[in-house]
PDB file of N, CA and C in Angstrom:
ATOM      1  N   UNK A   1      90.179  98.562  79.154  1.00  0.00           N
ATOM      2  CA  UNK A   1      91.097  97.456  78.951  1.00  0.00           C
ATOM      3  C   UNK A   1      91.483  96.860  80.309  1.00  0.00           C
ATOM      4  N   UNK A   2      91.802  95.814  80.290  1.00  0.00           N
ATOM      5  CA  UNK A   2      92.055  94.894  81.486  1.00  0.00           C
ATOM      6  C   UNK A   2      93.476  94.367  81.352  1.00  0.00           C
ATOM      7  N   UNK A   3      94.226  94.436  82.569  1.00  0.00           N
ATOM      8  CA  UNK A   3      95.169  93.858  82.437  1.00  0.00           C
ATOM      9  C   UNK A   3      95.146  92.200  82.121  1.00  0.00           C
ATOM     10  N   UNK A   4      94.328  91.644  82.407  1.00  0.00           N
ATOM     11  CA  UNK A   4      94.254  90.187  82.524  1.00  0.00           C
ATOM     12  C   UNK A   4      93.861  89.963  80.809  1.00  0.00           C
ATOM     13  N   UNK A   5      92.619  90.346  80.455  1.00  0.00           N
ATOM     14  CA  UNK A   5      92.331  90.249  79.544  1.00  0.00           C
ATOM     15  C   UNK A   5      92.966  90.369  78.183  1.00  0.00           C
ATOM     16  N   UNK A   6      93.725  91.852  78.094  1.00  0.00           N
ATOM     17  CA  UNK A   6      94.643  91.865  76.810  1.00  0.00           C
ATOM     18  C   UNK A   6      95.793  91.523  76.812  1.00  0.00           C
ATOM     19  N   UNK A   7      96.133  90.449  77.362  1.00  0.00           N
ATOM     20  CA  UNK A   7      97.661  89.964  78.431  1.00  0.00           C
ATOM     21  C   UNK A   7      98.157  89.689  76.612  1.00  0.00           C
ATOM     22  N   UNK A   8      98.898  90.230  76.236  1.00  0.00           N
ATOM     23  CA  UNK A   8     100.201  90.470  76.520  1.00  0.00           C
ATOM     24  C   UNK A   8     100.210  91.616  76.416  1.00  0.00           C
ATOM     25  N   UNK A   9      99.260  92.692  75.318  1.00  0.00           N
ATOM     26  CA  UNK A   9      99.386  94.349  75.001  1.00  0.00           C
ATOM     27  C   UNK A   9      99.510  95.115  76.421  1.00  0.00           C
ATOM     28  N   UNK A  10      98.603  94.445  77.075  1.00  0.00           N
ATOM     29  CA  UNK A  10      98.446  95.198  77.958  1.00  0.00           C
ATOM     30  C   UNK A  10      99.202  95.834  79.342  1.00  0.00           C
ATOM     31  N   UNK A  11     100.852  94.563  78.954  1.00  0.00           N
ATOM     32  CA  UNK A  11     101.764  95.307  79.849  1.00  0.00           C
ATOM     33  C   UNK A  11     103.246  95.953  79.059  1.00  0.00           C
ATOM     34  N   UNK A  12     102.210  96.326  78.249  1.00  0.00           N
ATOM     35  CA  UNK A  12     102.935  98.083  77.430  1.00  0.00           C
ATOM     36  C   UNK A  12     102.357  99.014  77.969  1.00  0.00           C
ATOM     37  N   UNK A  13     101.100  98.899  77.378  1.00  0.00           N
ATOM     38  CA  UNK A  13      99.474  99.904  77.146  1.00  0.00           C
ATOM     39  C   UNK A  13      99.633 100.388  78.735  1.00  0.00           C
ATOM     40  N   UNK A  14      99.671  99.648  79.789  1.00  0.00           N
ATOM     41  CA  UNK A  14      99.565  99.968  81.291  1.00  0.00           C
ATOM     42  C   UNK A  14     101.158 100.371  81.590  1.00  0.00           C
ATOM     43  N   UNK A  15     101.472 101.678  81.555  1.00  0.00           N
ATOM     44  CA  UNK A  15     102.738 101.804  82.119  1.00  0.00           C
ATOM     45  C   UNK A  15     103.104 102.038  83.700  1.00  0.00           C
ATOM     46  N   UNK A  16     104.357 101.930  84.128  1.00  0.00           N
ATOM     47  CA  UNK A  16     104.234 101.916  85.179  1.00  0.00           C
ATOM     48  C   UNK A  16     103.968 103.459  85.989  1.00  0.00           C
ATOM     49  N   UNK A  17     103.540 103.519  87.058  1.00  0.00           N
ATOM     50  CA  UNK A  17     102.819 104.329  87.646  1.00  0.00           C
ATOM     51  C   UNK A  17     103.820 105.378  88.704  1.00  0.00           C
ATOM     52  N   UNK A  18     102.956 106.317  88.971  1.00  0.00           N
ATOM     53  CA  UNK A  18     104.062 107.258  90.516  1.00  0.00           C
ATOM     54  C   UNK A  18     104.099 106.291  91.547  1.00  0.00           C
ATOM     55  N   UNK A  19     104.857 105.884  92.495  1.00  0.00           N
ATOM     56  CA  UNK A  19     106.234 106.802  92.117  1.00  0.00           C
ATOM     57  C   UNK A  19     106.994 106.089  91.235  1.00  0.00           C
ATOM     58  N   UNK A  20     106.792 104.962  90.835  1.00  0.00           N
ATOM     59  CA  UNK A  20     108.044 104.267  90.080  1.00  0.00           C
ATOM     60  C   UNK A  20     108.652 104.918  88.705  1.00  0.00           C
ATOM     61  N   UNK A  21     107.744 105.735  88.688  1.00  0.00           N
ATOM     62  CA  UNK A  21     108.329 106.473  86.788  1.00  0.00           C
ATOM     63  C   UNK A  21     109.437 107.309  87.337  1.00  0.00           C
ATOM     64  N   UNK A  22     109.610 107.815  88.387  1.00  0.00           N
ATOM     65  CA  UNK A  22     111.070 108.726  88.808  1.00  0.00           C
ATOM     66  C   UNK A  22     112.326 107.557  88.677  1.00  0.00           C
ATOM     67  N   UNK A  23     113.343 108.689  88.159  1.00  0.00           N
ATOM     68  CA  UNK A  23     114.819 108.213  87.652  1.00  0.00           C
ATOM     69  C   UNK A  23     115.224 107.008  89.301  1.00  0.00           C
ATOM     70  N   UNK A  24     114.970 107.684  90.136  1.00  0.00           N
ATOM     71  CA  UNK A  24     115.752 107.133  91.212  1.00  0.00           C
ATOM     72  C   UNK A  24     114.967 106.222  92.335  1.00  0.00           C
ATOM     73  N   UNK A  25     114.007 105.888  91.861  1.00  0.00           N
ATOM     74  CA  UNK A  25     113.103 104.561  92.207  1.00  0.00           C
ATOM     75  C   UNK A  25     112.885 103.464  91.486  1.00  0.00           C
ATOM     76  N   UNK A  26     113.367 102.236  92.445  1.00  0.00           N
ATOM     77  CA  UNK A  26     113.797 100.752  91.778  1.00  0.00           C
ATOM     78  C   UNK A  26     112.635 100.374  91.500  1.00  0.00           C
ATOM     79  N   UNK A  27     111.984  99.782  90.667  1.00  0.00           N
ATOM     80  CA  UNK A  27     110.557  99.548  90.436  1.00  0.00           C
ATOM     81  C   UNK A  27     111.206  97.932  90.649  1.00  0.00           C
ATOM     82  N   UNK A  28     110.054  96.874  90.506  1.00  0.00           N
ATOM     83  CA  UNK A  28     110.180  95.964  90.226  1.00  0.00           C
ATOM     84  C   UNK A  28     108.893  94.838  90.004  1.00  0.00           C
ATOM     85  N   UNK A  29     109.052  94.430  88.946  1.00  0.00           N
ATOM     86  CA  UNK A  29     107.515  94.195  88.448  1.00  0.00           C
ATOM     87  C   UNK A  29     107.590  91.954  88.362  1.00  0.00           C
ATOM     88  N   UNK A  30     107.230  91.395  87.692  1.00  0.00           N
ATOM     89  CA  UNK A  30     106.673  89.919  87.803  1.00  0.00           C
ATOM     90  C   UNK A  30     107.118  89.216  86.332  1.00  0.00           C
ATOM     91  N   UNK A  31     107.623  88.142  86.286  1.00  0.00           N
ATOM     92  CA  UNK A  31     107.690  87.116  85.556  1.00  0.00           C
ATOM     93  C   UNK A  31     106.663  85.822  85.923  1.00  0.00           C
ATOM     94  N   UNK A  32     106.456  85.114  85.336  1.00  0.00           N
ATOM     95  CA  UNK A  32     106.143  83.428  86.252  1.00  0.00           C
ATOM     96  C   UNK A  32     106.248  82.012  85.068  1.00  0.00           C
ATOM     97  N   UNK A  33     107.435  81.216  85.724  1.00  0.00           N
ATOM     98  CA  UNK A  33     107.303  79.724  85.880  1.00  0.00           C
ATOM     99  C   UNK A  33     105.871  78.887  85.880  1.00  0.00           C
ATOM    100  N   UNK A  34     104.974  79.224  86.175  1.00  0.00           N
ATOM    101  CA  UNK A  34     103.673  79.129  86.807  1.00  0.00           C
ATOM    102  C   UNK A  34     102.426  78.689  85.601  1.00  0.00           C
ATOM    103  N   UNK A  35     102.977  77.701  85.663  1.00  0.00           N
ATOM    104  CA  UNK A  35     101.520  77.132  84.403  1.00  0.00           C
ATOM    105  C   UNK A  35     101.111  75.821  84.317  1.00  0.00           C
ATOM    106  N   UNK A  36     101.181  75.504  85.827  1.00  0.00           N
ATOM    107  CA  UNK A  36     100.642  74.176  85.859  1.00  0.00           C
ATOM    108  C   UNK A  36      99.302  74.532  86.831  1.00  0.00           C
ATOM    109  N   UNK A  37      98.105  73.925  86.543  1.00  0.00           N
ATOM    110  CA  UNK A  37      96.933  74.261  87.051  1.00  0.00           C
ATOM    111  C   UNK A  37      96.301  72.546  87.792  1.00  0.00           C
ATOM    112  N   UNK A  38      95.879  72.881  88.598  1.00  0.00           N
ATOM    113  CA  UNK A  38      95.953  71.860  89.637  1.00  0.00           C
ATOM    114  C   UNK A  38      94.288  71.639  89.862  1.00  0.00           C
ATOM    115  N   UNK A  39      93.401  71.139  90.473  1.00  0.00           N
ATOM    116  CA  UNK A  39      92.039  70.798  90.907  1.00  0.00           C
ATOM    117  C   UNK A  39      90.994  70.667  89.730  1.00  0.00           C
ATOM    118  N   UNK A  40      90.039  70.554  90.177  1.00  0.00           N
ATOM    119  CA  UNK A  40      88.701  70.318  89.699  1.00  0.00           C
ATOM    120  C   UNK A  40      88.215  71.806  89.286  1.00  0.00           C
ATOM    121  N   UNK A  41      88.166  72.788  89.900  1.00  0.00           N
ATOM    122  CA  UNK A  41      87.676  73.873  89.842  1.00  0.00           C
ATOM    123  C   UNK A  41      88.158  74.656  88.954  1.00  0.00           C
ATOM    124  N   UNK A  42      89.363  74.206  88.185  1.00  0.00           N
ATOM    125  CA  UNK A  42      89.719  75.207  87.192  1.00  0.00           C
ATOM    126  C   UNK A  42      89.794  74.214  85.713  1.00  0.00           C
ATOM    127  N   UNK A  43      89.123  73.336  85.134  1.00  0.00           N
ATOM    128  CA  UNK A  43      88.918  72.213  83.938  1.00  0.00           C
ATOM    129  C   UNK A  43      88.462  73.953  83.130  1.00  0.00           C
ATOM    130  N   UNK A  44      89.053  73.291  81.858  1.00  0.00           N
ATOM    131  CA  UNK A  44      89.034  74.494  80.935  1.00  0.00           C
ATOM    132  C   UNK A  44      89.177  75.587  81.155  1.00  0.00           C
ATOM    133  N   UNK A  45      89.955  75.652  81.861  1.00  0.00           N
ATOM    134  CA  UNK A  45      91.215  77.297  82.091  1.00  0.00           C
ATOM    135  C   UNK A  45      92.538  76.773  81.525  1.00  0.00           C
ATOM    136  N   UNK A  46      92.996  77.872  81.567  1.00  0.00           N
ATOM    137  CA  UNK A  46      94.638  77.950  80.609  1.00  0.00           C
ATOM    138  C   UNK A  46      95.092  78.888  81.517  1.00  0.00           C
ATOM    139  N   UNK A  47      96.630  78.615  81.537  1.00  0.00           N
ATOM    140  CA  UNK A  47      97.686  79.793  81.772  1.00  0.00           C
ATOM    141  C   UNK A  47      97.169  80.779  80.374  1.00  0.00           C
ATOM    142  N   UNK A  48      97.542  82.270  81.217  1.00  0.00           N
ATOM    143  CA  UNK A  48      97.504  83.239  80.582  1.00  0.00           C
ATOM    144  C   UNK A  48      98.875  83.459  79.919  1.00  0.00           C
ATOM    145  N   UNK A  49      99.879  83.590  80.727  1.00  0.00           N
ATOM    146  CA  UNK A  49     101.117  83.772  80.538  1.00  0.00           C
ATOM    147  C   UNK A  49     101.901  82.381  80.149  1.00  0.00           C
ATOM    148  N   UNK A  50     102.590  81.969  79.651  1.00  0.00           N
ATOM    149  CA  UNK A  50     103.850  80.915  78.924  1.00  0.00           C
ATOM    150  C   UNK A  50     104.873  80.681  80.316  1.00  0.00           C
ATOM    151  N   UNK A  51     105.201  79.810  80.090  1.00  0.00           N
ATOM    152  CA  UNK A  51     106.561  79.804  80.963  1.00  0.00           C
ATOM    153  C   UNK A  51     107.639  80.636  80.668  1.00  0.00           C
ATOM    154  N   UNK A  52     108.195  81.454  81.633  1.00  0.00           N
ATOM    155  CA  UNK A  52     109.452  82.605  81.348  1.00  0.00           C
ATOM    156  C   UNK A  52     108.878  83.927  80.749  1.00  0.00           C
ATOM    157  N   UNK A  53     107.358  83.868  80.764  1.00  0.00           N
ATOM    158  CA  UNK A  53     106.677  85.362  80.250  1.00  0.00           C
ATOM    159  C   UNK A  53     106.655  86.284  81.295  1.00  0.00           C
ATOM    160  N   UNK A  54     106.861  87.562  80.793  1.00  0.00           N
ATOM    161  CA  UNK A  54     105.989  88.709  81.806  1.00  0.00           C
ATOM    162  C   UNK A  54     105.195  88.149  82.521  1.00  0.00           C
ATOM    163  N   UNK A  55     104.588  88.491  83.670  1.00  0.00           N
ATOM    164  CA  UNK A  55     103.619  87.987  84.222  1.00  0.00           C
ATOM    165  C   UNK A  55     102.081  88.682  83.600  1.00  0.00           C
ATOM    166  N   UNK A  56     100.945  88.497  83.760  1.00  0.00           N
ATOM    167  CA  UNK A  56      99.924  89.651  83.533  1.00  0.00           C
ATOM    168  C   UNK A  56      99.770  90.416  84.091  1.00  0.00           C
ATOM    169  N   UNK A  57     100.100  90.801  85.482  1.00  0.00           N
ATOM    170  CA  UNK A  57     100.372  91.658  86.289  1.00  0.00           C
ATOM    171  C   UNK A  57     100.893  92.801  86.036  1.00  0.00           C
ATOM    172  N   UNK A  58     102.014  92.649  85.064  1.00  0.00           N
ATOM    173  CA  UNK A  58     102.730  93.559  85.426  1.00  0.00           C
ATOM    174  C   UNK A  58     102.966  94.480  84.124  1.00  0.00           C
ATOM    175  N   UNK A  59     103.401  95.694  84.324  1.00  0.00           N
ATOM    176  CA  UNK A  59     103.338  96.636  83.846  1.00  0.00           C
ATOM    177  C   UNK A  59     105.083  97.563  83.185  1.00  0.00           C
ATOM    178  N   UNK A  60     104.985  97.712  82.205  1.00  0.00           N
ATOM    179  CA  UNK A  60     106.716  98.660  82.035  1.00  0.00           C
ATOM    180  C   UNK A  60     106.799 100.018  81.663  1.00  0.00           C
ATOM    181  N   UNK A  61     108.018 100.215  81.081  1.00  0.00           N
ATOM    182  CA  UNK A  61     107.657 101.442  80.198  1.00  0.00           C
ATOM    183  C   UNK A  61     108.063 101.330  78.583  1.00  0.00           C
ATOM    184  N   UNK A  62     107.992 100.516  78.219  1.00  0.00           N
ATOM    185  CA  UNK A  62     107.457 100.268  76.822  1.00  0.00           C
ATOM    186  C   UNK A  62     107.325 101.433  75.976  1.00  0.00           C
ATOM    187  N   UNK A  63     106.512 101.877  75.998  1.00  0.00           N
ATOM    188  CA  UNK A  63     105.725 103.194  75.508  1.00  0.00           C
ATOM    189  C   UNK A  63     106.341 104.533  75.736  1.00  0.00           C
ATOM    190  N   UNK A  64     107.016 104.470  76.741  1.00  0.00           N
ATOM    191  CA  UNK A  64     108.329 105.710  76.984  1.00  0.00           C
ATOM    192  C   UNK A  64     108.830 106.306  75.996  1.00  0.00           C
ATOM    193  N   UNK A  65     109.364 107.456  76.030  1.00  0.00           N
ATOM    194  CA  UNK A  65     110.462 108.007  75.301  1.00  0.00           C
ATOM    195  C   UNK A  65     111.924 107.504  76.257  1.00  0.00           C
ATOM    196  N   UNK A  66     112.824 106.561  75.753  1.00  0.00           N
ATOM    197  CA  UNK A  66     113.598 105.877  76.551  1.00  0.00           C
ATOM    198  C   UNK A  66     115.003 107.039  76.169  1.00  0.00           C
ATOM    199  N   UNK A  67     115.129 108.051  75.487  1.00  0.00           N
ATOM    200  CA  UNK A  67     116.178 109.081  75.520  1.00  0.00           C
ATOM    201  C   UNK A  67     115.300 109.723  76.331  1.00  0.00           C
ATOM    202  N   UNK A  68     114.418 110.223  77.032  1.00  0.00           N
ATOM    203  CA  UNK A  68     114.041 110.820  78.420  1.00  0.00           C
ATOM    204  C   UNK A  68     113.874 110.301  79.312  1.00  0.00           C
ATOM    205  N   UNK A  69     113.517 108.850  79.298  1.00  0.00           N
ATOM    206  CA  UNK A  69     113.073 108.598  80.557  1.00  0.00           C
ATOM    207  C   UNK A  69     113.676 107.490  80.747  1.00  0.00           C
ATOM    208  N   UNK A  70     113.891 106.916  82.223  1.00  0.00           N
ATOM    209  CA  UNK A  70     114.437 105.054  82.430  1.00  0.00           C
ATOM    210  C   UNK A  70     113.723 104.424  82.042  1.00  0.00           C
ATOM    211  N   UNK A  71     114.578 103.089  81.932  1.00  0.00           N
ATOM    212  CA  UNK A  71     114.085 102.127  81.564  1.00  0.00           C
ATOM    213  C   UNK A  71     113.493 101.066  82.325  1.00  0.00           C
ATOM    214  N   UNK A  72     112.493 101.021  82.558  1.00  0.00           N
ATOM    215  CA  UNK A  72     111.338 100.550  83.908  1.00  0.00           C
ATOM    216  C   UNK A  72     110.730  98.592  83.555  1.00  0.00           C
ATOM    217  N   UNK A  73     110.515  97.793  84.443  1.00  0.00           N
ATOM    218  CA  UNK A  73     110.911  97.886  85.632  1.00  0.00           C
ATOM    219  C   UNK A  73     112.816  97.366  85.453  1.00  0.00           C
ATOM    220  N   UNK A  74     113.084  97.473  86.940  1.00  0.00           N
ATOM    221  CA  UNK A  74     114.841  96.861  87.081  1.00  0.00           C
ATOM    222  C   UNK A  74     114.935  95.719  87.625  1.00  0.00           C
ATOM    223  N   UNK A  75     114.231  95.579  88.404  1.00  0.00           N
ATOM    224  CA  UNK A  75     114.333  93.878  88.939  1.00  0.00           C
ATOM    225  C   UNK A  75     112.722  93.240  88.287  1.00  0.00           C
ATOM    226  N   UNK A  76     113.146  91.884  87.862  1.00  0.00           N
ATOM    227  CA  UNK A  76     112.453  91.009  88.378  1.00  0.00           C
ATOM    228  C   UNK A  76     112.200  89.630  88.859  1.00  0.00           C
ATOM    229  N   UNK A  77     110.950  89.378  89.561  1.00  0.00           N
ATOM    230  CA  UNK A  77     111.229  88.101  89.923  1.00  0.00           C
ATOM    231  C   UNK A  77     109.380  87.876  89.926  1.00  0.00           C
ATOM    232  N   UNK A  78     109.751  86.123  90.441  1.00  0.00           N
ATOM    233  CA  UNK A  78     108.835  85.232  90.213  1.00  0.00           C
ATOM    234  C   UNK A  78     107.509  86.193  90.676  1.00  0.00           C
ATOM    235  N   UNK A  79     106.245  86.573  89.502  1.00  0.00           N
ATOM    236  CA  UNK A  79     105.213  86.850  90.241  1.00  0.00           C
ATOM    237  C   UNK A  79     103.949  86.126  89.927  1.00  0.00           C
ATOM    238  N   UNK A  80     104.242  84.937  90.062  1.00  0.00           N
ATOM    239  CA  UNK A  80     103.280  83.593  89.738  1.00  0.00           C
ATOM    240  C   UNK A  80     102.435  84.240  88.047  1.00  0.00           C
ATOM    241  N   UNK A  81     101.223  83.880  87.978  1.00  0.00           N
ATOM    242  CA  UNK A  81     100.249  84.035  86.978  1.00  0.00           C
ATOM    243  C   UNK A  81      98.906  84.219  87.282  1.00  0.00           C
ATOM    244  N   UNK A  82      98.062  83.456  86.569  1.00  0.00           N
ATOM    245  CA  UNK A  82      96.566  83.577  86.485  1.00  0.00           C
ATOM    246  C   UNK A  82      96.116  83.250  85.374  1.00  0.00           C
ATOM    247  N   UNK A  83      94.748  82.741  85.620  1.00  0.00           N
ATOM    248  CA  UNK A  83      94.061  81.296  84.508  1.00  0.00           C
ATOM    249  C   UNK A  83      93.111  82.306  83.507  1.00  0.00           C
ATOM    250  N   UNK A  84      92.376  81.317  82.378  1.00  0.00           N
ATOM    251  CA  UNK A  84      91.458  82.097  81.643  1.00  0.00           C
ATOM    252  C   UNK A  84      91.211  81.182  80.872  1.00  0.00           C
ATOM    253  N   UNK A  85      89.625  81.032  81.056  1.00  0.00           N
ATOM    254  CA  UNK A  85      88.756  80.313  80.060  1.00  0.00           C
ATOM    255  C   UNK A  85      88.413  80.633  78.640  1.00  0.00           C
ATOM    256  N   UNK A  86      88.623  82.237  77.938  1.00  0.00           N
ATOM    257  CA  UNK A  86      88.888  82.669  77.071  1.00  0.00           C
ATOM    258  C   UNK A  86      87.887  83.568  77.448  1.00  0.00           C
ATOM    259  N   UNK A  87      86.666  83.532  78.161  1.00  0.00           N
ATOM    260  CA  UNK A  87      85.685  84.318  78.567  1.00  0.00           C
ATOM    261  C   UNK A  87      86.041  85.197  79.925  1.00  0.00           C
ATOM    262  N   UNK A  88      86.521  84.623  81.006  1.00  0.00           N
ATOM    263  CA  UNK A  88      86.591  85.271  82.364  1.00  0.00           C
ATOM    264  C   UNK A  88      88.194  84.884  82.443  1.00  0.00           C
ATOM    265  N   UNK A  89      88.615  85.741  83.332  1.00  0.00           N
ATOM    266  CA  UNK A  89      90.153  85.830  83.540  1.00  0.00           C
ATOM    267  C   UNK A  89      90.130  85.536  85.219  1.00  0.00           C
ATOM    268  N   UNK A  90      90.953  84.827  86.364  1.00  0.00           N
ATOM    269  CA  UNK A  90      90.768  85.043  87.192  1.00  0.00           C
ATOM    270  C   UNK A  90      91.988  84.264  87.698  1.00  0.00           C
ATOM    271  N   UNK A  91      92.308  84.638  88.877  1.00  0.00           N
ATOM    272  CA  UNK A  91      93.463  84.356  90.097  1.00  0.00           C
ATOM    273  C   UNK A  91      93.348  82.724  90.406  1.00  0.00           C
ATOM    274  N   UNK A  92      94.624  81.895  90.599  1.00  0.00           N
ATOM    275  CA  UNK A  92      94.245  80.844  91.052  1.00  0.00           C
ATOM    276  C   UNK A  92      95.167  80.103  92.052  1.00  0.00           C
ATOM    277  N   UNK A  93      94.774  79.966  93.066  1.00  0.00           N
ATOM    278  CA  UNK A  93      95.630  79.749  94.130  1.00  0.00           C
ATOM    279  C   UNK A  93      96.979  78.974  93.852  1.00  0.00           C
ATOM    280  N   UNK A  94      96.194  77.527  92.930  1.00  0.00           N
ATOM    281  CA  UNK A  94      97.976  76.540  92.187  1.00  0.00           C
ATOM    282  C   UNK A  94      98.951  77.675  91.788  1.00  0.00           C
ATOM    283  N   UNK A  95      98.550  78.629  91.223  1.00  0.00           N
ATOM    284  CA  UNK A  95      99.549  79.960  90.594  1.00  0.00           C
ATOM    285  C   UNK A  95      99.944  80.968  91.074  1.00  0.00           C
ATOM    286  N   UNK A  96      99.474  80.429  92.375  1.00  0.00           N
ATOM    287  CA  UNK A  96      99.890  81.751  93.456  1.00  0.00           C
ATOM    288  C   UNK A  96     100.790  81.486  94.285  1.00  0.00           C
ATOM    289  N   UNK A  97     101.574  82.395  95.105  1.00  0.00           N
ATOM    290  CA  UNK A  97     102.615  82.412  96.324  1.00  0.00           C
ATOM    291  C   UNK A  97     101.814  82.020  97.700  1.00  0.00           C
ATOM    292  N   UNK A  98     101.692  80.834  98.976  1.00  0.00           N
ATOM    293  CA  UNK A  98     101.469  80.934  99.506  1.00  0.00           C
ATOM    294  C   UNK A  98     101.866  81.910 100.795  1.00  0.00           C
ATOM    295  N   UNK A  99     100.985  82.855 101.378  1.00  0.00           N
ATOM    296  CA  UNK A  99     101.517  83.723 102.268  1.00  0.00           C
ATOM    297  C   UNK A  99     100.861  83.442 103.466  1.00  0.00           C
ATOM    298  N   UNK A 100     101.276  84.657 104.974  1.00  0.00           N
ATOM    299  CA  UNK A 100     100.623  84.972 105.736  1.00  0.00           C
ATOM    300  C   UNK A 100      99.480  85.640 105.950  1.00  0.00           C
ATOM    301  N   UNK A 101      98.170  84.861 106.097  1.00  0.00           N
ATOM    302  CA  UNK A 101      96.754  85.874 105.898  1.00  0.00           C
ATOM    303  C   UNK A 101      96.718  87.325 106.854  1.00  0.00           C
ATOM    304  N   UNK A 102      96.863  88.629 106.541  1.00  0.00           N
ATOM    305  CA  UNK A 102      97.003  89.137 107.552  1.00  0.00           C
ATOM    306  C   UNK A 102      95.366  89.414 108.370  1.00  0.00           C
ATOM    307  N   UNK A 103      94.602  88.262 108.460  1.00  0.00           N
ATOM    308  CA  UNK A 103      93.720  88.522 109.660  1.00  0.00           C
ATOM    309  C   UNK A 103      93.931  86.676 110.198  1.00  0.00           C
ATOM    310  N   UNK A 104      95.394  86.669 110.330  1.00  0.00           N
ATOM    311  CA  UNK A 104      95.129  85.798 111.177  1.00  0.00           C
ATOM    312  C   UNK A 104      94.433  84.900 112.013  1.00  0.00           C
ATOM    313  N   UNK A 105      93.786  85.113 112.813  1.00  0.00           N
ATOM    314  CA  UNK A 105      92.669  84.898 113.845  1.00  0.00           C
ATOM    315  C   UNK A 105      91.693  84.241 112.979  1.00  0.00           C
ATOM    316  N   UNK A 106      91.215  84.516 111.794  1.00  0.00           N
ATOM    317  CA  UNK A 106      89.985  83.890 110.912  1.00  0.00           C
ATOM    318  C   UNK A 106      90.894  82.828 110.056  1.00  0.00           C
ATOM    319  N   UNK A 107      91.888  82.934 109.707  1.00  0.00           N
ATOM    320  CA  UNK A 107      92.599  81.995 108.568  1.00  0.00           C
ATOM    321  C   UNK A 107      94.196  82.276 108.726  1.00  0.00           C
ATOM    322  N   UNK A 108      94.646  81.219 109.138  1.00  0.00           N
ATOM    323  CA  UNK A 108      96.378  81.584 109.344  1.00  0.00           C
ATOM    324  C   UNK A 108      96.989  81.695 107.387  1.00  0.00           C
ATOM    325  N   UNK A 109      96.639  81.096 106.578  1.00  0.00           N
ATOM    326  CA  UNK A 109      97.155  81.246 105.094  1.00  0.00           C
ATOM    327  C   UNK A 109      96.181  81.906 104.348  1.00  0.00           C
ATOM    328  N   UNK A 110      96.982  82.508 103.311  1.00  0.00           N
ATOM    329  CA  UNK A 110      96.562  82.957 102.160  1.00  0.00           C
ATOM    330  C   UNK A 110      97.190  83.305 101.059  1.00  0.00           C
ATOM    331  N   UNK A 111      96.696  83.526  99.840  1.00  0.00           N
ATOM    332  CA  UNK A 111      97.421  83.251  98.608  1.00  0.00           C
ATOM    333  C   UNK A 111      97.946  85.095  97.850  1.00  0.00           C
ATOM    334  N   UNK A 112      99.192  84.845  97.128  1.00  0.00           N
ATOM    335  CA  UNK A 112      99.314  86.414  96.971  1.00  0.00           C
ATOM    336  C   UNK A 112      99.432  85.980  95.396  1.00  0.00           C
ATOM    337  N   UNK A 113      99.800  87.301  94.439  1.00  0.00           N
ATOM    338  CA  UNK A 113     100.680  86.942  93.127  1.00  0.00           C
ATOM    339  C   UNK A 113     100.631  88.728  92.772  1.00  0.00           C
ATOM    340  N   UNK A 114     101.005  88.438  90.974  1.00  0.00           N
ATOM    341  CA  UNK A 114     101.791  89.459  90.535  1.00  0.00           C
ATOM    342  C   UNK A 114     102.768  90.270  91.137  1.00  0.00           C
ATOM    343  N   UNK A 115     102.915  91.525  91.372  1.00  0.00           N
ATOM    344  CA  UNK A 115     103.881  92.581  92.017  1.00  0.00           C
ATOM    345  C   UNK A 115     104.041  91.986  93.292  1.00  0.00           C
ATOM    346  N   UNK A 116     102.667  91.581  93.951  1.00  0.00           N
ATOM    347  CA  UNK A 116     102.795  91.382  95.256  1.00  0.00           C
ATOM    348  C   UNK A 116     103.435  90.448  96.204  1.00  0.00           C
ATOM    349  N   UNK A 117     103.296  89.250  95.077  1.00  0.00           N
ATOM    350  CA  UNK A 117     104.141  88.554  95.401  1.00  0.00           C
ATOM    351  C   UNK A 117     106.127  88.187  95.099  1.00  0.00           C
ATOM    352  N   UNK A 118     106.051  89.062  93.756  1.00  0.00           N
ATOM    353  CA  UNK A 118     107.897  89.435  93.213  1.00  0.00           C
ATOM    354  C   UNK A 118     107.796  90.268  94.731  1.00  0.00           C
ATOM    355  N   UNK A 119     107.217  91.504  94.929  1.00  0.00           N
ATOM    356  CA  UNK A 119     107.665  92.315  96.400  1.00  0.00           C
ATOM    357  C   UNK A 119     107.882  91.421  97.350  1.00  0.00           C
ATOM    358  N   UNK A 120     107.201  90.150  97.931  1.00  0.00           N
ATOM    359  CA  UNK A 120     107.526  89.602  99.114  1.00  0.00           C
ATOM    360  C   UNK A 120     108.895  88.720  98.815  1.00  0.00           C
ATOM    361  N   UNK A 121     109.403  88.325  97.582  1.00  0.00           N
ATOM    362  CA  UNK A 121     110.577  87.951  97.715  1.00  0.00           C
ATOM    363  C   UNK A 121     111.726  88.709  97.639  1.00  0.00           C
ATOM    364  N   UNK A 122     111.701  89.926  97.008  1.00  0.00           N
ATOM    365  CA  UNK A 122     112.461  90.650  97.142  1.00  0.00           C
ATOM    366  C   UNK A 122     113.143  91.221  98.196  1.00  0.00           C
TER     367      UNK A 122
END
């Protein structure tokens, strides 16, 4: 199973992982605003996710026994999206966070999303 692919089951089915399943670690997982698709290169793609959805990214605990265990994630925030033709699922820069490329020297920008990008605003 793919996270992208079975978007929405699949951020039950994928729970969250060590260390975040401990009582006393803040997890924090992705929503996204993010469903406007921009260029030539993406004609017949769709947002995966709705406006104000989970992101596909991201992952909870759903599936928990919630009288044993927390209730996962605690924060969230914007973690853009990602497109899908109904066949291939894939990342797309309009839906992404612009960041710092960290090899600099070859490309000063580059694009982040899901967790990675809710983490850089956090």
């Amino acid at each position: 199973m793919s996270l992208l692919k079975d978007y929405p089951t699949s951020n039950t089915v994928y729970s969250i992982d060590n260390p975040g399943q401990a009582w006393n670690a803040i997890t924090l997982e992705a929503w996204t605003d993010n469903v406007q698709i921009t260029g030539p290169d993406y004609r017949g793609y769709h947002p995966i996710a709705d406006v104000g959805e989970l992101s596909p990214y991201s992952s909870t605990s759903q599936i928990w026994d919630t009288k044993k265990c927390p209730i996962k994630p605690e924060i969230l925030l914007d973690g853009r999206n990602a497109i899908s033709d109904d066949s291939s699922n894939l990342s797309c820069e309009a839906l992404s966070l612009l960041t710092n490329n960290n090899d600099y020297n070859k490309e000063a920008f580059s694009f982040i999303n899901g967790t990675s990008s809710a983490t850089a605003q956090a």
